[in-house]
Protein backbone atom coordinates (compact mmCIF):
# COMPACT_ATOMS: atom_id res chain seq x y z
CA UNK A 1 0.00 0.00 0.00
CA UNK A 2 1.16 3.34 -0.77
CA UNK A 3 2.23 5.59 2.21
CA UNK A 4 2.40 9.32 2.15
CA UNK A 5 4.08 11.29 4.85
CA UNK A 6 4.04 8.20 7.30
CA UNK A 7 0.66 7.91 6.82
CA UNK A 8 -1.50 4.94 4.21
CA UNK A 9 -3.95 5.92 1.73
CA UNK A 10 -7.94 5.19 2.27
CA UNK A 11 -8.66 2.56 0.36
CA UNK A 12 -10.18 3.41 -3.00
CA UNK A 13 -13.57 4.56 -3.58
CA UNK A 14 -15.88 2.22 -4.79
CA UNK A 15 -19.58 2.92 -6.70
CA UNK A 16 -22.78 1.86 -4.84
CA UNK A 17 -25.64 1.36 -6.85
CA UNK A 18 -28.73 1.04 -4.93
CA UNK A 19 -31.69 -0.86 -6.73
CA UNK A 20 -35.28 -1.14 -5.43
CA UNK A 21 -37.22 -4.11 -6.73
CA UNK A 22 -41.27 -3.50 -6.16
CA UNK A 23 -44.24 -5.72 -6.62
CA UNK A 24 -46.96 -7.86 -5.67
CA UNK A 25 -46.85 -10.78 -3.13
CA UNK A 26 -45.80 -14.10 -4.92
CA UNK A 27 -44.92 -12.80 -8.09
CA UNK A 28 -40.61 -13.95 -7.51
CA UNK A 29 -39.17 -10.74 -5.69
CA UNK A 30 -37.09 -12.90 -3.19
CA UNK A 31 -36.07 -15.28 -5.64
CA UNK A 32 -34.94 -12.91 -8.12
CA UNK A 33 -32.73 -10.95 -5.67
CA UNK A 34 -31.89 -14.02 -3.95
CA UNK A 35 -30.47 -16.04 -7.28
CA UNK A 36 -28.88 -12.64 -8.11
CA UNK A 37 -26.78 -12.36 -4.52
CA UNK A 38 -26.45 -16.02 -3.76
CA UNK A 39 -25.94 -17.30 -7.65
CA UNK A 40 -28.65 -19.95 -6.97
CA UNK A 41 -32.18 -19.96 -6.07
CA UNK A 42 -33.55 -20.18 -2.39
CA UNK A 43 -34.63 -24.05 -1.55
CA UNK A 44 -37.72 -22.37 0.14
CA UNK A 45 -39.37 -18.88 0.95
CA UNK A 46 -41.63 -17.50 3.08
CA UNK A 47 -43.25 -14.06 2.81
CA UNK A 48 -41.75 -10.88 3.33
CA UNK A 49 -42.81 -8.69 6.10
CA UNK A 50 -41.58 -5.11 5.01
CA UNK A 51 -38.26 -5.06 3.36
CA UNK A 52 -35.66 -6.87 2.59
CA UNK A 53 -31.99 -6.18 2.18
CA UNK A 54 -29.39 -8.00 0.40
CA UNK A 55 -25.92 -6.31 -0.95
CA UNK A 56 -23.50 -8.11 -3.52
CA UNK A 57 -19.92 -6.81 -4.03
CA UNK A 58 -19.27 -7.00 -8.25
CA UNK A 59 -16.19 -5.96 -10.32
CA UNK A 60 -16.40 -4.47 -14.04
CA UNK A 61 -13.29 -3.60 -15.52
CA UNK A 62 -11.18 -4.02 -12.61
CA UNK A 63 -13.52 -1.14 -10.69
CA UNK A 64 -15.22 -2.89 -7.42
CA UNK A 65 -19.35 -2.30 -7.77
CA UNK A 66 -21.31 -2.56 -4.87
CA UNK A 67 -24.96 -3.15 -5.67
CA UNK A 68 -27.35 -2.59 -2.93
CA UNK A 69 -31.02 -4.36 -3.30
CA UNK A 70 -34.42 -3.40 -1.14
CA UNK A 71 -37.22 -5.72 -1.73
CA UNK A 72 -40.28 -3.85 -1.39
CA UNK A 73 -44.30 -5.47 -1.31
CA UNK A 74 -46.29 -2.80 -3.86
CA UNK A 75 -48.54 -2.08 -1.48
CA UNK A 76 -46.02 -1.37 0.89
CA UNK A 77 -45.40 1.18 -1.05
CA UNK A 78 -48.40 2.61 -1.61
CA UNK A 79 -48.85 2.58 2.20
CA UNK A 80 -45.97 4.87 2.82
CA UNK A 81 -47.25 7.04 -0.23
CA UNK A 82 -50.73 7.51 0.95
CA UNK A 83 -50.29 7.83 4.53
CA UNK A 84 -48.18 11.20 4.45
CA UNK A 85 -50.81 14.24 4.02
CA UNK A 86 -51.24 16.00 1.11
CA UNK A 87 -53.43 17.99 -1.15
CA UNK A 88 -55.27 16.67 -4.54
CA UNK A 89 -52.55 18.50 -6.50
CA UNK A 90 -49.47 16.62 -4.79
CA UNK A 91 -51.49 13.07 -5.55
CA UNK A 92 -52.08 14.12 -9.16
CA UNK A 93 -48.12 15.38 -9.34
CA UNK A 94 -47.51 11.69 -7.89
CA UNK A 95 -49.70 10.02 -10.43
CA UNK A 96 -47.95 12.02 -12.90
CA UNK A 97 -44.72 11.05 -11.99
CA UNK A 98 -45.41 7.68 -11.36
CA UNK A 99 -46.88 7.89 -14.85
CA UNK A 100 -43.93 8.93 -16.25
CA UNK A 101 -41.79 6.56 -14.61
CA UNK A 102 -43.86 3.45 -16.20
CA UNK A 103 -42.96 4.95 -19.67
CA UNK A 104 -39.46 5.26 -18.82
CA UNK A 105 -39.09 1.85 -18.04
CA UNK A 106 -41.32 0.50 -20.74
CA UNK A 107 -38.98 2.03 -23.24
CA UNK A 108 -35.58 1.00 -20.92
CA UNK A 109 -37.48 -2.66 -21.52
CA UNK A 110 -37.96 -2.16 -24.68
CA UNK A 111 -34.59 -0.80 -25.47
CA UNK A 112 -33.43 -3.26 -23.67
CA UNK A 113 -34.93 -6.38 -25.17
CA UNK A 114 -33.71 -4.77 -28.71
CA UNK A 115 -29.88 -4.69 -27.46
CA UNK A 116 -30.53 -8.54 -26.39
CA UNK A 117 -31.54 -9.53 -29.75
CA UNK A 118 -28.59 -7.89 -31.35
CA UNK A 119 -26.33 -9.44 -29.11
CA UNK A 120 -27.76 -12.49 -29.16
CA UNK A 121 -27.53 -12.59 -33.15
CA UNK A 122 -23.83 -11.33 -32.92
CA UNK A 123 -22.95 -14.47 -30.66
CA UNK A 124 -24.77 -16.74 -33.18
CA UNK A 125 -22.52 -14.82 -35.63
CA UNK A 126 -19.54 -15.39 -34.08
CA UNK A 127 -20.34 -19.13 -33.58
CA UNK A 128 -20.95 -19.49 -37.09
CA UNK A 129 -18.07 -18.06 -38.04
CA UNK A 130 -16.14 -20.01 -35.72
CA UNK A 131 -17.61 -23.15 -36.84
CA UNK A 132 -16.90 -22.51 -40.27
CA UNK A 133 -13.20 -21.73 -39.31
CA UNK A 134 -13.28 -25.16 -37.55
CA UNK A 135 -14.37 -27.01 -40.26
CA UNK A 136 -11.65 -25.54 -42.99
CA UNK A 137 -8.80 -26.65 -40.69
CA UNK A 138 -10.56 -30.12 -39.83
CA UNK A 139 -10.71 -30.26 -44.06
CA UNK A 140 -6.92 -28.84 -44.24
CA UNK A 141 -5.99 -31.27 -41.55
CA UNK A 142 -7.52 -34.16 -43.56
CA UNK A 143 -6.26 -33.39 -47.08
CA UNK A 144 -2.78 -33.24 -45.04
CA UNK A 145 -3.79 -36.71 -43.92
CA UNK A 146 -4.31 -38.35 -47.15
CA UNK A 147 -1.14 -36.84 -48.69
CA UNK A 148 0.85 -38.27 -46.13
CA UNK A 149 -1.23 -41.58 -46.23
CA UNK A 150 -0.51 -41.54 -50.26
CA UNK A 151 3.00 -41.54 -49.08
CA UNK A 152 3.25 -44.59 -46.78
């Protein structure tokens, strides 16, 4: 570790990225985070009362990634919406935004789904290609074969 003036550097900075997963009950909330955190799927769940926390420490490109998940029921949600105060105007600026958010991440989805496709059809691509590059050295390697054979 580096030391400057007798004294060692802080370790370096790393990126939180904090990512709230809502829904219904049963629809796969603790199994998705779960499988996501663990790398396998729970062997049983129960229902979640409130939240849930879970935290996984990833690296891209050498830079260390901490993603931070809270679990939350939809209706908690809504709970914690509707039980502060507030006028009609604040509940139609939250319906708006709300509104607005759904877009967002139907197009993000949809985006999304698009960039899947093309990679998924570059991979086949580059399979393809590699098979093809596999076969012309198999067909190399046995024309090589029978020249030597012709010569034994």
């Amino acid at each position: 570790m580096s030391e400057i003036a007798g004294s060692s550097l802080p370790p370096p900075r790393s990126r939180i990225f904090k990512i709230i997963v809502i829904g219904d009950s049963a629809v796969g909330k603790t199994c998705l985070t779960y499988r996501f955190c663990a790398g396998r799927f729970p062997d049983k769940t129960e229902a979640t009362i409130g939240v849930d926390f879970r935290e996984k420490m990833i690296e891209i490109d050498g830079e260390k990634i901490k993603i931070s998940l809270e679990k939350k029921k939809a209706d908690v949600m809504m709970r914690k919406i509707m039980s502060r105060p507030q006028s009609q105007s604040t509940l139609e600026e939250e319906n708006t935004k709300l509104k607005e958010t759904v877009t967002k991440l139907k197009k993000e989805n949809e985006d999304l789904r698009s960039l899947n496709i093309s990679l998924q059809k570059e991979f086949i691509q580059d399979i393809e290609k590699l098979l093809s590059k596999t076969k012309e050295k198999n067909k190399q390697e046995e024309q090589t074969t029978e020249q030597v054979n012709m010569y034994l």
